[in-house]
Protein backbone atom coordinates (compact mmCIF):
# COMPACT_ATOMS: atom_id res chain seq x y z
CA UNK A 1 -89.25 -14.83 2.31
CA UNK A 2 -86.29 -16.25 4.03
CA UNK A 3 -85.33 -18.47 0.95
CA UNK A 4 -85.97 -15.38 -0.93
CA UNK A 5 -82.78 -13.70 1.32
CA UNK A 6 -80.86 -16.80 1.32
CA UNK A 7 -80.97 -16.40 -2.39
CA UNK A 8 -80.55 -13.03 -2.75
CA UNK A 9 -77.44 -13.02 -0.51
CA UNK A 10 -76.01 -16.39 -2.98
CA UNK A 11 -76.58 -14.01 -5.49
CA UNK A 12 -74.86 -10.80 -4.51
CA UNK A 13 -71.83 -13.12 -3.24
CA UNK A 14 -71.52 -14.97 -6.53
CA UNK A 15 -71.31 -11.54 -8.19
CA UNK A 16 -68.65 -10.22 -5.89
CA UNK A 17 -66.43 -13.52 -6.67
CA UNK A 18 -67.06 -12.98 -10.10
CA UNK A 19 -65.93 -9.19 -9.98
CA UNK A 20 -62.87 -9.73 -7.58
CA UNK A 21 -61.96 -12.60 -9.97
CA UNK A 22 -59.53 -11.22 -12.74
CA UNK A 23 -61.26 -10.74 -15.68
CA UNK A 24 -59.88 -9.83 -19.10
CA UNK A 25 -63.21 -9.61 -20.40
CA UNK A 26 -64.39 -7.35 -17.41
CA UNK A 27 -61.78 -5.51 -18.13
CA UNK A 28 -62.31 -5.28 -21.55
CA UNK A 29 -65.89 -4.07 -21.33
CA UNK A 30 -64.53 -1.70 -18.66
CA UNK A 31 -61.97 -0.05 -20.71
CA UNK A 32 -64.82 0.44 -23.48
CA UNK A 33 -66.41 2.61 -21.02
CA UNK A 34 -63.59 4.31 -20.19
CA UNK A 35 -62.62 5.22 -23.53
CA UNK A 36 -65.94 6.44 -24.66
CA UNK A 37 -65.74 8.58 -21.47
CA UNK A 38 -61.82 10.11 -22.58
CA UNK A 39 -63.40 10.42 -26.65
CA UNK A 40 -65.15 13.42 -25.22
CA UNK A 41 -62.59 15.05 -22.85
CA UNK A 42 -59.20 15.28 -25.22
CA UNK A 43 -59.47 15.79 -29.01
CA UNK A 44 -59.57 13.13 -32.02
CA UNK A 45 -56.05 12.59 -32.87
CA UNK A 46 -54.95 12.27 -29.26
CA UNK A 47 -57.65 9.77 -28.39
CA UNK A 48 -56.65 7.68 -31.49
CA UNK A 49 -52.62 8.55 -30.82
CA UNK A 50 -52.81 7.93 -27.13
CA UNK A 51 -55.64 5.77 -25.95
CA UNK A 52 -56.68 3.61 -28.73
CA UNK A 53 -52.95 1.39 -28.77
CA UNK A 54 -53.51 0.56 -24.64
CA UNK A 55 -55.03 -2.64 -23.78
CA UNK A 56 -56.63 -3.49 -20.78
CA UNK A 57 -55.08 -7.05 -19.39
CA UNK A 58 -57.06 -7.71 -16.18
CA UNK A 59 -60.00 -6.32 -13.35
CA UNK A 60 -59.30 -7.34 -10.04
CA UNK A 61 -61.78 -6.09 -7.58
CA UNK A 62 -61.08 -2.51 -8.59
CA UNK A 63 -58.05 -2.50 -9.67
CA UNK A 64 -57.81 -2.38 -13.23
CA UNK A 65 -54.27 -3.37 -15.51
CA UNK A 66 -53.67 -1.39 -18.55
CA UNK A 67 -50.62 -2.30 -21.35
CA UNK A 68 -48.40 -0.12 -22.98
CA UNK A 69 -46.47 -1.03 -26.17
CA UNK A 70 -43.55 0.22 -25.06
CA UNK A 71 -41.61 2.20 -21.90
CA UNK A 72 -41.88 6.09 -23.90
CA UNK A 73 -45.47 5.17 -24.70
CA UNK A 74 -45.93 4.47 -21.13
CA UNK A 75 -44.22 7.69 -19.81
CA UNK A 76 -45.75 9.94 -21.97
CA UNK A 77 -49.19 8.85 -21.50
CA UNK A 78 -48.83 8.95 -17.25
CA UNK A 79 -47.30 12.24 -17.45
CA UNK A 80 -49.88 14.09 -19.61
CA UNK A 81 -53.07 11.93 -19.19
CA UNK A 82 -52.68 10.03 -15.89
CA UNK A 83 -55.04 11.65 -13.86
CA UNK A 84 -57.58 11.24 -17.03
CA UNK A 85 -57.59 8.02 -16.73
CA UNK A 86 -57.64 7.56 -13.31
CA UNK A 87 -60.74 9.71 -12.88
CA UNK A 88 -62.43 7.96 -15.56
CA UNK A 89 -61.90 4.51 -13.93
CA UNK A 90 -63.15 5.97 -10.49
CA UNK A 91 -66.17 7.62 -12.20
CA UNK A 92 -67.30 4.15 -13.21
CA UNK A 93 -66.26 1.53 -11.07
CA UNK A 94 -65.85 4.08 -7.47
CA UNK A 95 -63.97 6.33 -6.05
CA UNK A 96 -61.40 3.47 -4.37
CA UNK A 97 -60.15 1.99 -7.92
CA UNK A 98 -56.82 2.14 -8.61
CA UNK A 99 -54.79 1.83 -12.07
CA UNK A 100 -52.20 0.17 -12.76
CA UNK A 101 -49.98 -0.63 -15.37
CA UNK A 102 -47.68 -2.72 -17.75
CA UNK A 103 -45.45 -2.31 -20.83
CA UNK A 104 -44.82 -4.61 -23.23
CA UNK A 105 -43.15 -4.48 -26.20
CA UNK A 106 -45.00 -7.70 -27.77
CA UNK A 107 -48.41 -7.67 -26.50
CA UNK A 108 -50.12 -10.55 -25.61
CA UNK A 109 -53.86 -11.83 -27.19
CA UNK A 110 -56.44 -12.07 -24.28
CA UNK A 111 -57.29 -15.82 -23.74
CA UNK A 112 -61.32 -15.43 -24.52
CA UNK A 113 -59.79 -13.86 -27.45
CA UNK A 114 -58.38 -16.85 -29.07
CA UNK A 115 -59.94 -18.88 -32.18
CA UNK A 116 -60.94 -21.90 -31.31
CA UNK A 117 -58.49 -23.56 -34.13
CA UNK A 118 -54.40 -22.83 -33.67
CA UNK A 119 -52.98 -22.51 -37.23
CA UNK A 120 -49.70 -23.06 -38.13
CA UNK A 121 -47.58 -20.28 -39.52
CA UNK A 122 -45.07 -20.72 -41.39
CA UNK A 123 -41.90 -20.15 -39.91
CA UNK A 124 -39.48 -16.58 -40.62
CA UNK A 125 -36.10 -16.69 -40.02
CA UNK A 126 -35.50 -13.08 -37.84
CA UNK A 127 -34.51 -10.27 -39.37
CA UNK A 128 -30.44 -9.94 -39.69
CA UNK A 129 -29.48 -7.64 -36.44
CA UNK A 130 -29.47 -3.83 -38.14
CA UNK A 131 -25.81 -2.56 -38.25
CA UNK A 132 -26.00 1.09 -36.06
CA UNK A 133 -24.60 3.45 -37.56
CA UNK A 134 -21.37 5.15 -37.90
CA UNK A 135 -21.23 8.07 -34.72
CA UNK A 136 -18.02 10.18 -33.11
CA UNK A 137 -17.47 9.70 -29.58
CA UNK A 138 -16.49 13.59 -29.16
CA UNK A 139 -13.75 11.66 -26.22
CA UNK A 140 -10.70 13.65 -26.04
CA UNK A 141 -7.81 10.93 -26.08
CA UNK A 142 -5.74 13.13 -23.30
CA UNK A 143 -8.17 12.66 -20.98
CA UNK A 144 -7.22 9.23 -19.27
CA UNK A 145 -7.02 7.88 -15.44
CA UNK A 146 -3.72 7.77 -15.75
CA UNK A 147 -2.76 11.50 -15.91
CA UNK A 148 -5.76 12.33 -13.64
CA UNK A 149 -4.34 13.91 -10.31
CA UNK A 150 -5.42 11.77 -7.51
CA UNK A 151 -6.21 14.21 -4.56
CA UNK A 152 -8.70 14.33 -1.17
CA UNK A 153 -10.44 17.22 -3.05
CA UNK A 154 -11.36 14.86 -5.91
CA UNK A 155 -10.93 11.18 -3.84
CA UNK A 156 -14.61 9.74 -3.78
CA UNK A 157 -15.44 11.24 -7.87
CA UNK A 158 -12.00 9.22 -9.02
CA UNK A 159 -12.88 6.15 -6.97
CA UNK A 160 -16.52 6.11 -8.32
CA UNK A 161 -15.34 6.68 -11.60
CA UNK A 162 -12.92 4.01 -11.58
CA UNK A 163 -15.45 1.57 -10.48
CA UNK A 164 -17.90 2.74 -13.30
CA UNK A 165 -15.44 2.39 -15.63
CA UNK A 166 -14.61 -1.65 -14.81
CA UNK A 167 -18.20 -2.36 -15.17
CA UNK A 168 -20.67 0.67 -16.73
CA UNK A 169 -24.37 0.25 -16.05
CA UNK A 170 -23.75 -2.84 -13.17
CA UNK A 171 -23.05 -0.76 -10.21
CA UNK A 172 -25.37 1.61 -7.86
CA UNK A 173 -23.62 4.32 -9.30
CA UNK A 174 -26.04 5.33 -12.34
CA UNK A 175 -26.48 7.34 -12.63
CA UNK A 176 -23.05 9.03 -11.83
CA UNK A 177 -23.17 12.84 -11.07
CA UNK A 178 -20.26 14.75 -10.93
CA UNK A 179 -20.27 18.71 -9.64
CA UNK A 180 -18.30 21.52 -8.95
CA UNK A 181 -16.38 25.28 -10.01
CA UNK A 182 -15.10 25.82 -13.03
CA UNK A 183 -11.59 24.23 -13.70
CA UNK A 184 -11.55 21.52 -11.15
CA UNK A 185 -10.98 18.18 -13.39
CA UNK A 186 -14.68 17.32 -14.11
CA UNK A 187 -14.45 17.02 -18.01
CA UNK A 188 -11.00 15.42 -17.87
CA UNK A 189 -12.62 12.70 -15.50
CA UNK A 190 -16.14 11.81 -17.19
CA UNK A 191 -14.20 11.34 -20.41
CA UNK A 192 -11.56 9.17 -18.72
CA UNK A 193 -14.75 6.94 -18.00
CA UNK A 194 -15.64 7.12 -22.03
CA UNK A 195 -12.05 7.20 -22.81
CA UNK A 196 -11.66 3.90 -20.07
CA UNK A 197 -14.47 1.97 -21.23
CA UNK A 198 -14.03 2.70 -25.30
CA UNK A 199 -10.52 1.36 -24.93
CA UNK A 200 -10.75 -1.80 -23.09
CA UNK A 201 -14.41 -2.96 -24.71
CA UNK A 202 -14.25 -0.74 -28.08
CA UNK A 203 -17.58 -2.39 -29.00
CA UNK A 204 -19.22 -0.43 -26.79
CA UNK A 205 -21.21 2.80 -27.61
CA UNK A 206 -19.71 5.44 -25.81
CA UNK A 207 -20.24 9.17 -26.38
CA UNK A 208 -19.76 12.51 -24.76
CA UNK A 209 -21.83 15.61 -25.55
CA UNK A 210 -21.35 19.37 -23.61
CA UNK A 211 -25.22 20.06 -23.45
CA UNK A 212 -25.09 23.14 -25.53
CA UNK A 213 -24.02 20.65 -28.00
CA UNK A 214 -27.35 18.48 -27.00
CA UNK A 215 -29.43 21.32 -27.15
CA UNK A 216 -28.19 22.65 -30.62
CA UNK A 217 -29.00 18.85 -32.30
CA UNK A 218 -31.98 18.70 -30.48
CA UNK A 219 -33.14 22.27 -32.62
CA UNK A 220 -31.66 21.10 -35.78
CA UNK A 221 -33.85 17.57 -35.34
CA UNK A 222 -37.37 19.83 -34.59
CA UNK A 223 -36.27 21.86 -37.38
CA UNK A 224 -35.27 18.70 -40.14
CA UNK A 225 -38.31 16.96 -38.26
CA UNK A 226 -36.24 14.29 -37.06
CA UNK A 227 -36.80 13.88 -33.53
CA UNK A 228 -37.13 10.59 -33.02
CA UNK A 229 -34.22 9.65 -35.06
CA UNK A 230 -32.28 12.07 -32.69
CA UNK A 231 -33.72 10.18 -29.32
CA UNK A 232 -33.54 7.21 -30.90
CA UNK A 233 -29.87 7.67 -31.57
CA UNK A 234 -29.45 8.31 -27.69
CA UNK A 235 -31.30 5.24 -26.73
CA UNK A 236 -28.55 3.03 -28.64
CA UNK A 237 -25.52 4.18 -26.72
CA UNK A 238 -23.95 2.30 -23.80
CA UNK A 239 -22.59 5.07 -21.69
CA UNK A 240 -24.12 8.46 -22.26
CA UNK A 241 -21.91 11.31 -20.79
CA UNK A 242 -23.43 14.65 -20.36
CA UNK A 243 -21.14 17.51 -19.51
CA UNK A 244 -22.19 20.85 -17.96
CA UNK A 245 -26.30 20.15 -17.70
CA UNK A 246 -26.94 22.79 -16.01
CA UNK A 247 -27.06 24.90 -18.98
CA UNK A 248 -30.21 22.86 -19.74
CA UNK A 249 -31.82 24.64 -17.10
CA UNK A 250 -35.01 26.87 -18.74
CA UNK A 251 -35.11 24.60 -22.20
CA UNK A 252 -37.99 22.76 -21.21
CA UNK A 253 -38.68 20.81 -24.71
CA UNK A 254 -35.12 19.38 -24.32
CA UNK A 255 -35.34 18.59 -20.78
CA UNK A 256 -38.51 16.25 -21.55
CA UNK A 257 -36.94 14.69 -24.52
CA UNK A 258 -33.77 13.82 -21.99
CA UNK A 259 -36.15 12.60 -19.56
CA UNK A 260 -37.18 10.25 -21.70
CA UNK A 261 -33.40 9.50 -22.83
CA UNK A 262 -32.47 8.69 -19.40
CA UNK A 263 -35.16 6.60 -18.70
CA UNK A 264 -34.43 4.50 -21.28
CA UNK A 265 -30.84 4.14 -20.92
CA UNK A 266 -31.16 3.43 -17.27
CA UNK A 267 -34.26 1.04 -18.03
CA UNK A 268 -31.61 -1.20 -19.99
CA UNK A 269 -28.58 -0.58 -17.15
CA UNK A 270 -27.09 1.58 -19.58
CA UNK A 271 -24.25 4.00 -18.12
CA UNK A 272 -25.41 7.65 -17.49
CA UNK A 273 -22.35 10.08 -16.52
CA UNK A 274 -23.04 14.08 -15.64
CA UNK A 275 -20.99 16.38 -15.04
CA UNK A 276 -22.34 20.23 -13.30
CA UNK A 277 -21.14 22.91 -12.22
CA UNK A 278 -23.56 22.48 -8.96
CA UNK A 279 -25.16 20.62 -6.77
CA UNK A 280 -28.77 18.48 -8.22
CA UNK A 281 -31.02 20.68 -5.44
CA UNK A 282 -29.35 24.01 -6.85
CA UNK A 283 -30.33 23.26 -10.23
CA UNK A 284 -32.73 25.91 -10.55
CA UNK A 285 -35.47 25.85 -13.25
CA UNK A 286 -34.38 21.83 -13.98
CA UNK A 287 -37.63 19.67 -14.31
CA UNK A 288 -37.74 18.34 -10.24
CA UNK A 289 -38.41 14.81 -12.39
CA UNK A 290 -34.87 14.89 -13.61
CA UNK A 291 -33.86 16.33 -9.63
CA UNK A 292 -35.32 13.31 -8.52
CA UNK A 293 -33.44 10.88 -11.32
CA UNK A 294 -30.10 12.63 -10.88
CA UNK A 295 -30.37 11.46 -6.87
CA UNK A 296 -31.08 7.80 -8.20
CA UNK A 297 -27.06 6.92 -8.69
CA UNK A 298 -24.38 8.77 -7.06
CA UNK A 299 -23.47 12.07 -6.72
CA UNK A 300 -19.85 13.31 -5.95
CA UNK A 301 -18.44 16.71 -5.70
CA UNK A 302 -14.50 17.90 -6.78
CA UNK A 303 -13.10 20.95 -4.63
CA UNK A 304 -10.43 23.37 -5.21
CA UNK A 305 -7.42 20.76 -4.83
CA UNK A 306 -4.95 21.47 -1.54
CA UNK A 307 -1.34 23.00 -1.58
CA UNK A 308 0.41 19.44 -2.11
CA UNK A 309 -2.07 18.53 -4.87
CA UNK A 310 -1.92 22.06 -7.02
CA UNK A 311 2.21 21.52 -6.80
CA UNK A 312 1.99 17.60 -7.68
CA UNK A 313 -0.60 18.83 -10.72
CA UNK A 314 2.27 21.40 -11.67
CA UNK A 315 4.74 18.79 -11.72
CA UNK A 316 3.13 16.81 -14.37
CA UNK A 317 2.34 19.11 -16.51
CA UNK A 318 6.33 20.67 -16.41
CA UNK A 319 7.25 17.35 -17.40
CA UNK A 320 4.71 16.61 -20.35
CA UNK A 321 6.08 20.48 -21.19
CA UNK A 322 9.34 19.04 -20.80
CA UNK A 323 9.85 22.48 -18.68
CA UNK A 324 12.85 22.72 -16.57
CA UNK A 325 11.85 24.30 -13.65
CA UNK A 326 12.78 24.61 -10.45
CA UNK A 327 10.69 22.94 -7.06
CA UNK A 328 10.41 26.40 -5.29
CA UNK A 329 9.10 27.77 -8.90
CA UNK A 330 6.06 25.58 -8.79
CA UNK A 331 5.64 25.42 -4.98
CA UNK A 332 5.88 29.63 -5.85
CA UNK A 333 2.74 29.15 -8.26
CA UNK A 334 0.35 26.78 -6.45
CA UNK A 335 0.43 29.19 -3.34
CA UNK A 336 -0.73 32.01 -4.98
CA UNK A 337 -3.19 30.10 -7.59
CA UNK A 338 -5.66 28.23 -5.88
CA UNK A 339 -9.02 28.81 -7.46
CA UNK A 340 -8.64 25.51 -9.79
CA UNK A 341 -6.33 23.58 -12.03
CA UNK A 342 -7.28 25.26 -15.51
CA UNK A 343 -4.83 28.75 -14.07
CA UNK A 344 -2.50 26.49 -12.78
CA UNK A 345 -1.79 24.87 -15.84
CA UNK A 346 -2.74 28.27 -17.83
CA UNK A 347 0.41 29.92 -15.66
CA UNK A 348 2.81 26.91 -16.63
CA UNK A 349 2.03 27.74 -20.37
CA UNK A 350 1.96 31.38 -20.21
CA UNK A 351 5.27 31.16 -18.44
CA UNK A 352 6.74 29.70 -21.25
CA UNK A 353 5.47 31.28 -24.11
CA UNK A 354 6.61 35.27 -21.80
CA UNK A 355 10.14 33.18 -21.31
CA UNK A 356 10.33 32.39 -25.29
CA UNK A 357 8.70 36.32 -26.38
CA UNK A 358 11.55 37.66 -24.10
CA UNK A 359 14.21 35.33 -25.24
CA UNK A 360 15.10 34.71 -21.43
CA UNK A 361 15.54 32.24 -19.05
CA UNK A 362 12.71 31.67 -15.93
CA UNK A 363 13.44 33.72 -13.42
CA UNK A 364 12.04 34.79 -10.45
CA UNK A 365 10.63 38.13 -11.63
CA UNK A 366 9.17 36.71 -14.64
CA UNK A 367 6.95 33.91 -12.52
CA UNK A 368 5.94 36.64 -9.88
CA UNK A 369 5.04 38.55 -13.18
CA UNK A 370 3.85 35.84 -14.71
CA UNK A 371 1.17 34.81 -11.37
CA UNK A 372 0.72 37.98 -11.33
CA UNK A 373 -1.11 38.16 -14.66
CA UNK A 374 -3.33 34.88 -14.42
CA UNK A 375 -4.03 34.93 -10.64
CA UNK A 376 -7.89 35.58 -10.16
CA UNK A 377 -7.78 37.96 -7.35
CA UNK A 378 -7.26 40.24 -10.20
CA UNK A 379 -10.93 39.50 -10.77
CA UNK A 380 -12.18 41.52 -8.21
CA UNK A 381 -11.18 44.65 -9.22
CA UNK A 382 -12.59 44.34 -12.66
CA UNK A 383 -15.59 45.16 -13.94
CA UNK A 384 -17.64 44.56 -17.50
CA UNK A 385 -17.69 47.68 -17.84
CA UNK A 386 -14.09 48.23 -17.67
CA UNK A 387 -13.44 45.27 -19.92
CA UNK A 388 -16.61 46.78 -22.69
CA UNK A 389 -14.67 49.83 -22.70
CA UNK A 390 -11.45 48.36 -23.21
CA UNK A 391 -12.95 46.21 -25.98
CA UNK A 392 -14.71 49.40 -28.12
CA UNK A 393 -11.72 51.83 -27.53
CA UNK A 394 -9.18 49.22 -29.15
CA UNK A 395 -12.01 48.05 -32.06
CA UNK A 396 -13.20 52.01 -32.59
CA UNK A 397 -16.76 51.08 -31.78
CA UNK A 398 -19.21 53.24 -30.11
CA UNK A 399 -19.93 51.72 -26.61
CA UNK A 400 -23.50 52.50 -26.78
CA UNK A 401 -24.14 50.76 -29.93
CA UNK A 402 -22.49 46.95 -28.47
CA UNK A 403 -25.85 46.43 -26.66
CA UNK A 404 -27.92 47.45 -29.49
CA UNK A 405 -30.05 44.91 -31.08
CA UNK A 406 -27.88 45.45 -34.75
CA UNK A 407 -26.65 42.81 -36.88
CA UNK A 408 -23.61 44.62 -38.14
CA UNK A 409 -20.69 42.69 -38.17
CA UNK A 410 -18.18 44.74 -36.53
CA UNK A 411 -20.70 45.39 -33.94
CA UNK A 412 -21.46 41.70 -33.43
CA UNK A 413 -17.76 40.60 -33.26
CA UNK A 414 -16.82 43.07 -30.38
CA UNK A 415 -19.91 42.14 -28.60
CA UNK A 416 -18.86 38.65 -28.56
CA UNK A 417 -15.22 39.68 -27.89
CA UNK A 418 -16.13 41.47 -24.94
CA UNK A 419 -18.32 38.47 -23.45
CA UNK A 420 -15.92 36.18 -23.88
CA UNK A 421 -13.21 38.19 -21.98
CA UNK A 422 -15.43 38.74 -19.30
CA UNK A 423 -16.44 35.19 -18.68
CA UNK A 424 -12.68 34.84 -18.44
CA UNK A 425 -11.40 37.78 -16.59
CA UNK A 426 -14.61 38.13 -14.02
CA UNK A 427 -16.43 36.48 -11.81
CA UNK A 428 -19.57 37.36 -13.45
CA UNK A 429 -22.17 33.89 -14.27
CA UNK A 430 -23.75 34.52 -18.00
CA UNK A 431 -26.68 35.65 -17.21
CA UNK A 432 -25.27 38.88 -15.88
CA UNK A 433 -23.07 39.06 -18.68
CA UNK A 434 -26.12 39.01 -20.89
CA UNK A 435 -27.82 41.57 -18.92
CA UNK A 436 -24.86 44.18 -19.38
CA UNK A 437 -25.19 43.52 -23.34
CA UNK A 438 -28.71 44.46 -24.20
CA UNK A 439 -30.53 41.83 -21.84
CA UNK A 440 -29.52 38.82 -23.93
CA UNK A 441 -30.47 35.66 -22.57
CA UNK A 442 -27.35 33.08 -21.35
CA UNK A 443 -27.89 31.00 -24.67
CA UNK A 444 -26.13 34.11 -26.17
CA UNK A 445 -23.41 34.35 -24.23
CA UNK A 446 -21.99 30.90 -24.78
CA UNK A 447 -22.67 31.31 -28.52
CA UNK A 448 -20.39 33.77 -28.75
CA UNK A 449 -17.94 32.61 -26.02
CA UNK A 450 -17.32 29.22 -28.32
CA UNK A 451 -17.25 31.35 -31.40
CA UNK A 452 -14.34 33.92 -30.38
CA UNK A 453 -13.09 30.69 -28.94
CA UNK A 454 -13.89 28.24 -32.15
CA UNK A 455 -12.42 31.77 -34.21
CA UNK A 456 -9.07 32.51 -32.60
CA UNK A 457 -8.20 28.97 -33.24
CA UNK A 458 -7.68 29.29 -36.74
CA UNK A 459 -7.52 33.37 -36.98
CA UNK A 460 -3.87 34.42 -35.97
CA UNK A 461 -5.34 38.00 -35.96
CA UNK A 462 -8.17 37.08 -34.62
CA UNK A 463 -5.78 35.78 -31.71
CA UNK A 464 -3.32 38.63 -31.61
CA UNK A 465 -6.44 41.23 -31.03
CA UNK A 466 -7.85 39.55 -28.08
CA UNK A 467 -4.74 38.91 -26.42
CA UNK A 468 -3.83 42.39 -26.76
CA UNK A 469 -7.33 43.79 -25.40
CA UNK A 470 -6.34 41.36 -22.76
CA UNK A 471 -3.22 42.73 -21.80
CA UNK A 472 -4.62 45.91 -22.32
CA UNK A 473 -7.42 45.66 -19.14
CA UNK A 474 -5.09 42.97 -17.10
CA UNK A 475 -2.54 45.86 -16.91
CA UNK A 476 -5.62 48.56 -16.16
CA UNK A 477 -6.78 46.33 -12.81
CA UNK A 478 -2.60 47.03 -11.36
């Protein structure tokens, strides 16, 4: 009986060496159970889609290795069926296995899988290296380092910048995230980055895209049926640089597909550059995965720029105006615009273009008049409604009928006049605007704030209208 226990014990300690050993073939036969476990939980074509391409490399004890082709495979398969798998594994093996996993983008034959013979193939020279093709960068060429103010409101985003700029993709900063109000520099300095890096390496792939502009694609590719020619696209570039993502807030199909995106780039230390109008934890209704990846790099906000910055801002932009004007003028201007560089600028040009209408030399009443008339605090004392009413008296449409759900085109274009002038003469975010215009959504309102924008750029009446609905309500808040 005792040599019966000896034995038995040889036995049972043999077996647990063999099962801590790693096995492919354990695994093997323990993925085959798996699988014919998952065949009855999830439907056909996502068994054969989604389980069938992953190959089990090794059992270690209870810890079982599982290959993915490729990185996307890999992320789409632990997002949605993760826990499947998991609780498969446990249901078979005990509830203390664990999975892990591998990716792979040439997977290897298992050992006990080999013939016993090695033939020779013949060789194949590689493939020539596929030319990518033709894209626009969407960089403005004005926005450089060079004619970027350099303030303490802006210090650590110009430094970072800099830095990312000398060497994209190699530094802790990636990804790079960029925030704050409207008007404070953030476009002009994630495209001096793109602008930076396209000039001194121009074999680089370097674009910018607003995210509206993302989003839009993103449609037309579901649409045409060509999204994975559209991520794919992404996945080539060198430095990606995202303005305004917070207007991807809500769009959850694009938000997954730029999951992905990102986790490619930054998978290959490719440069990711953002740009928000708020801080990563106030992105409300953003997927907390992306939250999580946007706190990865570095993120750096821009304020309102001080008294000495707004004048030295002024100053540059008199002389690329080549505007003679005087150092109390602009010191005159930057005290009583503060709210961001955009109006301070915006005065400058509106200064000029009041000094050329009236045939007259700047003088002190026209640049109080002037401040006057672009200076938010005028802001507070107007109202959408004010502005709607402004909008239908001047276009003879009935005020009811602009938050109708009609098609007409009159109709439609004062609509989208008088959303755009709020946006710029309110404090009002867009998803109050929408509200006061039939409830439409905030995808609305910056459809037709580009459009009246997009429009009055090549329609002189177009132009002429707004500015004088403009002048109209401006001189209604006094």
């Amino acid at each position: 009986m005792a040599d019966s226990g000896i034995e038995n014990v040889d036995n049972l300690n043999a077996e647990n060496s063999l099962r801590r050993a790693p096995s492919a073939g354990e695994a093997q036969k323990l993925w085959s159970e798996c699988l014919h476990v998952i065949k009855k939980r999830v439907n056909e074509r996502t068994y054969s889609t989604w389980f069938l391409p992953i190959r089990p490399v090794s059992l270690s004890g209870k810890v079982l290795i599982l290959e993915f082709p490729n990185l996307f495979f890999h992320e789409w398969v632990d997002t949605h069926y993760g826990e499947v798998i998991t609780d498969t594994v446990r249901g078979i093996i005990g509830g203390e296995a664990r999975v892990e996993y591998s990716v792979s983008e040439n997977q290897p034959v298992f050992e006990d899988e080999l013939p016993p013979v090695v033939i020779k193939k013949p060789q194949i020279p590689p493939p020539a290296p596929r030319k990518q093709p033709e894209f626009t960068t969407n960089l403005n060429p004005k926005y450089l380092f060079e004619n970027f103010i350099k303030g303490e409101h802006n210090q650590l985003a110009r430094a970072a910048a800099q830095a990312i700029s000398n060497n994209p993709g190699k530094t802790s900063f990636n990804p790079f995230f960029v925030y704050g109000g409207v008007g404070l520099g953030k476009t002009h300095l994630i495209q001096a980055i793109g602008n930076a890096v396209h000039n001194n390496a121009p074999d680089k792939r370097v674009i910018y895209v607003t995210s509206d502009k993302f989003t839009t694609d993103f449609v037309d590719a579901i649409l045409g049926e060509k999204t994975n020619e559209f991520s794919n696209f992404y996945r080539t570039m060198d430095i990606l640089i995202l303005d305004d993502i917070q207007f991807l807030t809500g769009k959850e199909k694009t938000q997954d597909l730029f999951f992905h995106v990102f986790n490619a780039l930054h998978q290959m230390n490719k440069q990711i550059v953002l740009s928000s109008d708020r801080a990563p934890k106030d992105l409300k209704g953003m997927d907390d995965r992306l939250i999580s990846r946007f706190n990865w790099g570095l993120t750096a906000d821009i304020q309102a720029p001080d008294l000495e910055t707004r004048i030295a801002i002024l100053m540059r932009k008199a002389e690329e105006m080549q505007l003679d004007i005087s150092a109390e003028t602009l010191e005159h201007i930057a005290t009583h615009i503060t709210s961001n560089i955009r109006e301070l600028e915006g005065c400058l040009v509106k200064l000029l273009a009041n000094a050329m209408l009236s045939s007259s030399t700047i003088t002190a009443d026209l640049v109080r008049r002037t401040v006057r008339e672009i200076s938010t605090t005028k802001k507070t004392n107007l109202s959408i409604d004010l502005i709607t009413r402004y909008v239908c008296e001047y276009l003879n449409i009935d005020e009811k009928k602009i938050r109708d759900k009609t098609r007409k085109q009159e109709i439609v274009n004062a609509r989208q006049i008088a959303m755009y002038l709020s946006k710029e003469l309110t404090r009002s975010d867009l998803k109050t605007i929408g509200l006061h215009f039939g409830g439409r959504d905030h995808s609305t309102v910056i459809h037709s704030i580009n459009t009246v924008k997009e429009d009055m750029t090549k329609d002189v009446m177009l132009a002429d209208t707004v500015q004088s609905i403009r002048q109209k309500i401006e001189t209604a808040a006094f």
